[in-house]
N, C-alpha and C. Protein backbone atom coordinates (compact mmCIF):
# COMPACT_ATOMS: atom_id res chain seq x y z
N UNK A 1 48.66 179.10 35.36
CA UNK A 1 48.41 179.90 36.55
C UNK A 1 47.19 180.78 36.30
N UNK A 2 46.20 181.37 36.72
CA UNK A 2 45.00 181.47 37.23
C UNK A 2 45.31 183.01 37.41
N UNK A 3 44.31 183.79 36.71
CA UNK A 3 44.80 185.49 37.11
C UNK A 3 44.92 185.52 38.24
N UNK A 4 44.17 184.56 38.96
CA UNK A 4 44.34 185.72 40.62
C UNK A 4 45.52 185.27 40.90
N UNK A 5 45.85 184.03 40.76
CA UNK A 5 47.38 183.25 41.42
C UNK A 5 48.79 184.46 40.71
N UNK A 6 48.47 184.94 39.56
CA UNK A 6 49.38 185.18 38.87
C UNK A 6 49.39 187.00 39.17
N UNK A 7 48.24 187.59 39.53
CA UNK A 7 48.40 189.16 40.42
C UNK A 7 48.77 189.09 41.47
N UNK A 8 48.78 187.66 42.50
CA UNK A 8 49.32 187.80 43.63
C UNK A 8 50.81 187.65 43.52
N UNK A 9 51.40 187.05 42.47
CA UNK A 9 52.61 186.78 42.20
C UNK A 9 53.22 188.22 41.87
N UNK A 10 52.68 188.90 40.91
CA UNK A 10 52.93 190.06 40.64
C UNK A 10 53.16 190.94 41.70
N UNK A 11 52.45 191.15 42.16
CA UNK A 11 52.10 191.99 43.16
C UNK A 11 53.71 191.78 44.60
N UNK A 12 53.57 190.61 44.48
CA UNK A 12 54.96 190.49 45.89
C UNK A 12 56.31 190.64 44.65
N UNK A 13 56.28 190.25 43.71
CA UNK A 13 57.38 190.69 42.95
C UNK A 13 57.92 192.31 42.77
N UNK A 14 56.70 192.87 43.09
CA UNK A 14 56.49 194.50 42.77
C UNK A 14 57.14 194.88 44.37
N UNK A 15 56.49 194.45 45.53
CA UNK A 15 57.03 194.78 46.32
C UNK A 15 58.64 194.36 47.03
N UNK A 16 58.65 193.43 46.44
CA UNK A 16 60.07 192.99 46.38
C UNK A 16 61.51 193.60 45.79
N UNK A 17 61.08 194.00 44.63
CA UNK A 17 61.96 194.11 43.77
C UNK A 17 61.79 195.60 42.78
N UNK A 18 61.18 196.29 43.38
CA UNK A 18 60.87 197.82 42.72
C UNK A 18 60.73 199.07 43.51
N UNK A 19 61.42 199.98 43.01
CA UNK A 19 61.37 200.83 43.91
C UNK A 19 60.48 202.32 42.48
N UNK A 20 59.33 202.91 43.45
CA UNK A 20 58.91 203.61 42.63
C UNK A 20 58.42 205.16 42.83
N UNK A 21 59.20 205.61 41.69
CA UNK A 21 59.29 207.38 41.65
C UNK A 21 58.38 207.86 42.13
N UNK A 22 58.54 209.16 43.27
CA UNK A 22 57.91 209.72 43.93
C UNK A 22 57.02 209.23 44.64
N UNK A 23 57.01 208.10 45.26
CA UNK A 23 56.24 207.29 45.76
C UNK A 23 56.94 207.07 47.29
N UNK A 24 56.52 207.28 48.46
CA UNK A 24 57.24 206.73 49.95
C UNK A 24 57.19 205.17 49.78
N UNK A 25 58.24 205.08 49.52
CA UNK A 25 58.13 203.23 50.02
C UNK A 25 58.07 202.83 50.96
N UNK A 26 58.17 203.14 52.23
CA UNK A 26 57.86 202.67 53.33
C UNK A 26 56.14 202.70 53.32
N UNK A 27 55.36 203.28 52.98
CA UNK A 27 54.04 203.16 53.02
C UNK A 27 53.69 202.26 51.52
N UNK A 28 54.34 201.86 50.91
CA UNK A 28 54.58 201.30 49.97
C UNK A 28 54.04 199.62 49.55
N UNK A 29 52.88 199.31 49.22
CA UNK A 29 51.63 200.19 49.05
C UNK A 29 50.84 199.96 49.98
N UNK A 30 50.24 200.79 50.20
CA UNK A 30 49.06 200.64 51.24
C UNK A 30 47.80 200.32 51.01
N UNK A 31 47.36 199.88 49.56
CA UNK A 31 46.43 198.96 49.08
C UNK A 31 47.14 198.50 47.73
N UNK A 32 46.40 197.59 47.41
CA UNK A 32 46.42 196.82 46.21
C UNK A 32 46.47 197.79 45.00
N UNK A 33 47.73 198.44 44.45
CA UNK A 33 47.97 198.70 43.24
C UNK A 33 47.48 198.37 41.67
N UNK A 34 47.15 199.17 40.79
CA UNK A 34 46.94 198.29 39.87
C UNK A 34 48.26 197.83 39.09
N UNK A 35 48.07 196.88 38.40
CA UNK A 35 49.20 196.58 37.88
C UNK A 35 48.80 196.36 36.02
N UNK A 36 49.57 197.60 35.37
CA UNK A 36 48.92 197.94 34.03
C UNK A 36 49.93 196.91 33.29
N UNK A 37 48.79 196.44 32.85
CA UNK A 37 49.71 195.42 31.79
C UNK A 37 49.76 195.62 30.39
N UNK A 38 48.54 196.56 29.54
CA UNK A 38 48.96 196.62 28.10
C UNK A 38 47.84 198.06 28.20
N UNK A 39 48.01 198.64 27.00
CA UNK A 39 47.00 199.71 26.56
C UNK A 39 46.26 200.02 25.30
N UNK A 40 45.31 200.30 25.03
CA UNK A 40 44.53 200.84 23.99
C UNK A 40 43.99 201.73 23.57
N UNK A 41 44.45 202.79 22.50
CA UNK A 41 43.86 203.66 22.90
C UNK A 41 44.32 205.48 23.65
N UNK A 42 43.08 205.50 24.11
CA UNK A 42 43.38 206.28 25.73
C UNK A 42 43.01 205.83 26.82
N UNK A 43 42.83 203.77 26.59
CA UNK A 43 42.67 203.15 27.93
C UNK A 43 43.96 202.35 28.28
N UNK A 44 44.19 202.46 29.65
CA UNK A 44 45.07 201.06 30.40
C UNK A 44 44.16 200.16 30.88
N UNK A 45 44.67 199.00 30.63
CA UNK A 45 43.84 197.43 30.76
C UNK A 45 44.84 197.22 31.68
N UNK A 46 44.63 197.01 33.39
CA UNK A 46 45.16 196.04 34.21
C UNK A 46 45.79 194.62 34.02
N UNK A 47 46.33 193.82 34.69
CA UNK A 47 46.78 192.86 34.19
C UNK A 47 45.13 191.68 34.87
N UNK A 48 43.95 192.21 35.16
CA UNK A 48 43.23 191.16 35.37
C UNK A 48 41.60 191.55 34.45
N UNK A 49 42.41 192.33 33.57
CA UNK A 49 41.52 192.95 32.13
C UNK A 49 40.41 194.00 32.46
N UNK A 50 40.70 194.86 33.68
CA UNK A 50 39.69 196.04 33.93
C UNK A 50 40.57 197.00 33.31
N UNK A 51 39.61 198.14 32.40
CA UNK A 51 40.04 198.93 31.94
C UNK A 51 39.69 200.65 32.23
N UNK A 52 40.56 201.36 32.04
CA UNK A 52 40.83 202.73 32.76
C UNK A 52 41.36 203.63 31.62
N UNK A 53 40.80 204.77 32.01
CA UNK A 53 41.17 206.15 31.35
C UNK A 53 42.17 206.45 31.57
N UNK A 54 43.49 206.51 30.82
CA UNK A 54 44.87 207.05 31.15
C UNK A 54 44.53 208.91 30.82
N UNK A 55 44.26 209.32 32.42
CA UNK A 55 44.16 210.36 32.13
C UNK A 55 45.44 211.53 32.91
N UNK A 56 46.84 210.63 32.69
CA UNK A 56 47.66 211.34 33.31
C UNK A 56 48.62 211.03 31.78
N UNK A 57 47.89 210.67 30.42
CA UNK A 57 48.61 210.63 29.30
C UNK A 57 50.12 209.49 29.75
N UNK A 58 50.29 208.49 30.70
CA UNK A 58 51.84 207.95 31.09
C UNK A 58 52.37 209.22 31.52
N UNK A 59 51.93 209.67 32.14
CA UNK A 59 52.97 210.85 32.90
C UNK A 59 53.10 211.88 31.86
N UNK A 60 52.84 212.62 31.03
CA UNK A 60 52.75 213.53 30.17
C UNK A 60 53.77 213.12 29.25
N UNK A 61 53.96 211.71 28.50
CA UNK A 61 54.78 211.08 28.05
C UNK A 61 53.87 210.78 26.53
N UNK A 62 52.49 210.65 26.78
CA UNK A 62 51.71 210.16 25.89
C UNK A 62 50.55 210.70 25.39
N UNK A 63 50.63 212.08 25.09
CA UNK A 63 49.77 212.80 24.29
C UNK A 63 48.48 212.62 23.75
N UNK A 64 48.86 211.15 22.83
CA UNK A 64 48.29 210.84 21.53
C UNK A 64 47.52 209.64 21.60
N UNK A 65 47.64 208.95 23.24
CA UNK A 65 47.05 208.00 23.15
C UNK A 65 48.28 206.47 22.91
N UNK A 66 47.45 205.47 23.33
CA UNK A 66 48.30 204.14 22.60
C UNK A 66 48.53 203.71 21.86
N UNK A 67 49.44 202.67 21.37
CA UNK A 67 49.58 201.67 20.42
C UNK A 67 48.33 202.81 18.81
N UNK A 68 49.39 203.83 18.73
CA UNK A 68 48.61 204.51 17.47
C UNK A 68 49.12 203.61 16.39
N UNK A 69 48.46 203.57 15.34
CA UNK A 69 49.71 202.52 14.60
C UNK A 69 50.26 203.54 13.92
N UNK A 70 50.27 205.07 13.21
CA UNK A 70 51.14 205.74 12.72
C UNK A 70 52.26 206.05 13.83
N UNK A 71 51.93 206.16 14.92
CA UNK A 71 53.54 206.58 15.75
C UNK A 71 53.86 204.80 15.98
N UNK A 72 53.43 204.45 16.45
CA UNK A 72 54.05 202.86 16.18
C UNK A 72 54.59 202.56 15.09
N UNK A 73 54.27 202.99 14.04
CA UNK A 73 55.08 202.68 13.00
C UNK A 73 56.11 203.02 12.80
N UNK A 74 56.08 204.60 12.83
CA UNK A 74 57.24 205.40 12.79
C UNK A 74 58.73 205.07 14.12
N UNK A 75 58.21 204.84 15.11
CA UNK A 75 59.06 204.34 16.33
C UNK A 75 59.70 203.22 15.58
N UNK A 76 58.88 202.07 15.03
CA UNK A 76 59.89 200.79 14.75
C UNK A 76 60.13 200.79 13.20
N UNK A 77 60.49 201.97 12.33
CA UNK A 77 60.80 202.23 11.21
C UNK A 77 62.42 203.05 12.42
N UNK A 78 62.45 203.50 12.67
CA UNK A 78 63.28 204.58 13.36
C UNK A 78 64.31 203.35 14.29
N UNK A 79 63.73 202.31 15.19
CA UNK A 79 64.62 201.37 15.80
C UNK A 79 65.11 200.66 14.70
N UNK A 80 64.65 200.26 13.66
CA UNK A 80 65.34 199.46 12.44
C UNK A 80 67.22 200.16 12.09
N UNK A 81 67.07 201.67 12.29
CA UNK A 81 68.21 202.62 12.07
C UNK A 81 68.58 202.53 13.33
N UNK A 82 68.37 203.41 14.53
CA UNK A 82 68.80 203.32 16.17
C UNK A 82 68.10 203.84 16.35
N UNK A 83 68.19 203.25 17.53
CA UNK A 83 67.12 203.34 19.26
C UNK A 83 67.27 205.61 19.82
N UNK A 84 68.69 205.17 19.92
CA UNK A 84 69.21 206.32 20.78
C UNK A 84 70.25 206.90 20.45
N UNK A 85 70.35 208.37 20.51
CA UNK A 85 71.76 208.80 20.44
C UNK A 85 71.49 209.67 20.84
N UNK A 86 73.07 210.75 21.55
CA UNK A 86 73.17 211.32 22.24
C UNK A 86 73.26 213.15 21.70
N UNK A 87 72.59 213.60 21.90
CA UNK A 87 73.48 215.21 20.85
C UNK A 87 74.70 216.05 21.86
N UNK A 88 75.49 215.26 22.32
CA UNK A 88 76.52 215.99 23.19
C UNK A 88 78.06 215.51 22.23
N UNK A 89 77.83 216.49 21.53
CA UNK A 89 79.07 216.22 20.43
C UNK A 89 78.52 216.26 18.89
N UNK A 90 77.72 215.41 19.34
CA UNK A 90 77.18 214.05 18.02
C UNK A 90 75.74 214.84 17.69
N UNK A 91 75.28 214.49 16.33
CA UNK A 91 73.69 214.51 15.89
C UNK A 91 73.09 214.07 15.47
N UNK A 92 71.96 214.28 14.51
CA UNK A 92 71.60 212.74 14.17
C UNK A 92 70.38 213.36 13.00
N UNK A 93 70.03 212.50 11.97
CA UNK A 93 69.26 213.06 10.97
C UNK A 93 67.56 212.85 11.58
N UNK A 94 67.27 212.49 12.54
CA UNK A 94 65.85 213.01 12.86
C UNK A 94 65.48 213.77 13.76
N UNK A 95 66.71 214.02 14.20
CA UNK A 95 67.03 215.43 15.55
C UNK A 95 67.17 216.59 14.55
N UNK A 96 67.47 216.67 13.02
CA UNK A 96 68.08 218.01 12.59
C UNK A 96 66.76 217.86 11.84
N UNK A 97 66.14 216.89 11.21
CA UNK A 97 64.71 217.14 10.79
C UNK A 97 63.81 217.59 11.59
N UNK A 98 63.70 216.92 12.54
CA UNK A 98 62.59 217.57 13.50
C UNK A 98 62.41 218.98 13.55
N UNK A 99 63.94 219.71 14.24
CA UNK A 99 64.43 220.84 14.36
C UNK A 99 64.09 221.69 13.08
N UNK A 100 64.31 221.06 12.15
CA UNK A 100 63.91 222.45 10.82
C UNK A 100 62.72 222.11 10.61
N UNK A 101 61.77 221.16 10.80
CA UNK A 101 60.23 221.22 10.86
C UNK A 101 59.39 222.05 11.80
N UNK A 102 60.59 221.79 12.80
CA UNK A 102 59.33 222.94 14.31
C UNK A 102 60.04 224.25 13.95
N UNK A 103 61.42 224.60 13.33
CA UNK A 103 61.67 225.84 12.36
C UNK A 103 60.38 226.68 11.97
N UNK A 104 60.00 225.57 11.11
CA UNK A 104 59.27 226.79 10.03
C UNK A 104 57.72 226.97 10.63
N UNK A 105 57.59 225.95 11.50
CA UNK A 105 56.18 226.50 12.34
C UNK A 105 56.30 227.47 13.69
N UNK A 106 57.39 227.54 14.23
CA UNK A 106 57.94 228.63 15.11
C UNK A 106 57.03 229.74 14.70
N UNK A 107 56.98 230.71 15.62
CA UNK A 107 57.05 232.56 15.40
C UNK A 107 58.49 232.63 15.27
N UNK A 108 58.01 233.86 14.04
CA UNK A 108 59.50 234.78 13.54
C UNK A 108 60.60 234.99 14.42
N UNK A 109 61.91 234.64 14.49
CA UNK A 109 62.61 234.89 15.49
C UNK A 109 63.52 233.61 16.25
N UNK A 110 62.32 232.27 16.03
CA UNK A 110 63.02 231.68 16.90
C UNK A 110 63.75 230.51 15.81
N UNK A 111 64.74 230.37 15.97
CA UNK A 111 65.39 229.72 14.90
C UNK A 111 66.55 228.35 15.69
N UNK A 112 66.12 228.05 16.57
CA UNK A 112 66.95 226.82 17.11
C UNK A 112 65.74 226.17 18.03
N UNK A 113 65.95 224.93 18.59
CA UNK A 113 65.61 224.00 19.17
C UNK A 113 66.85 223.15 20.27
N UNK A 114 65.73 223.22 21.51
CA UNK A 114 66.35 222.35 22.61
C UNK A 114 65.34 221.52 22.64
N UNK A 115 66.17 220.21 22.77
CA UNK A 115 65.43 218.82 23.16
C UNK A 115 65.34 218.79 24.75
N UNK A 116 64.65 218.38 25.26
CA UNK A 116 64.51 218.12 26.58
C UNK A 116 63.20 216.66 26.66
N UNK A 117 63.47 216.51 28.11
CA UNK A 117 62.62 215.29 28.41
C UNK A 117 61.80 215.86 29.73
């Protein structure tokens, strides 16, 4: 299949079958979307290989840029142990590391940590 055959495919699959945050779907879309298919960097590459400044960081999700290979690494050193867990009860040894690492760089005083998203 032929990029263009295969963005038009995309593209009615997207409108078909996705519904997307903060977005009116009824006006939904009112031009041709891009449709990000991989990243590098601090660029997103479309799925028909034009490339763009991710300058909304993935939603303030991505700081540091893409595919870093030290946080890539560390992410699939970390899924090898688990993905996810919950601290409602439960904890976990890179939730209590973290926590005594941003400890000792804190100002005087503050001595706990909330996770949030």
């Amino acid at each position: 299949m032929d990029s263009s055959s295969r963005h038009e495919r995309l593209l009615e699959a997207d409108r078909a079958h996705l519904w997307h945050p903060f977005t009116q779907m009824a006006l939904w879309p009112s031009d041709a979307p891009l449709i990000i298919e991989r990243a590098e960097g601090n660029e997103l590459i479309d799925d028909l290989g034009n490339h763009y400044l991710d300058g909304v960081s993935s939603l303030w999700c991505n700081v540091h840029g893409h595919r870093k290979a030290e946080i890539d690494r560390a992410i699939r050193e970390q899924l090898d142990r688990v993905a996810h867990t919950t601290l409602l009860g439960l904890t976990s040894v890179p939730a209590i590391e973290l926590a005594e690492a941003l400890v000792r760089v804190a100002p005087p005083g503050l001595t706990r940590v909330f996770y949030s998203d």
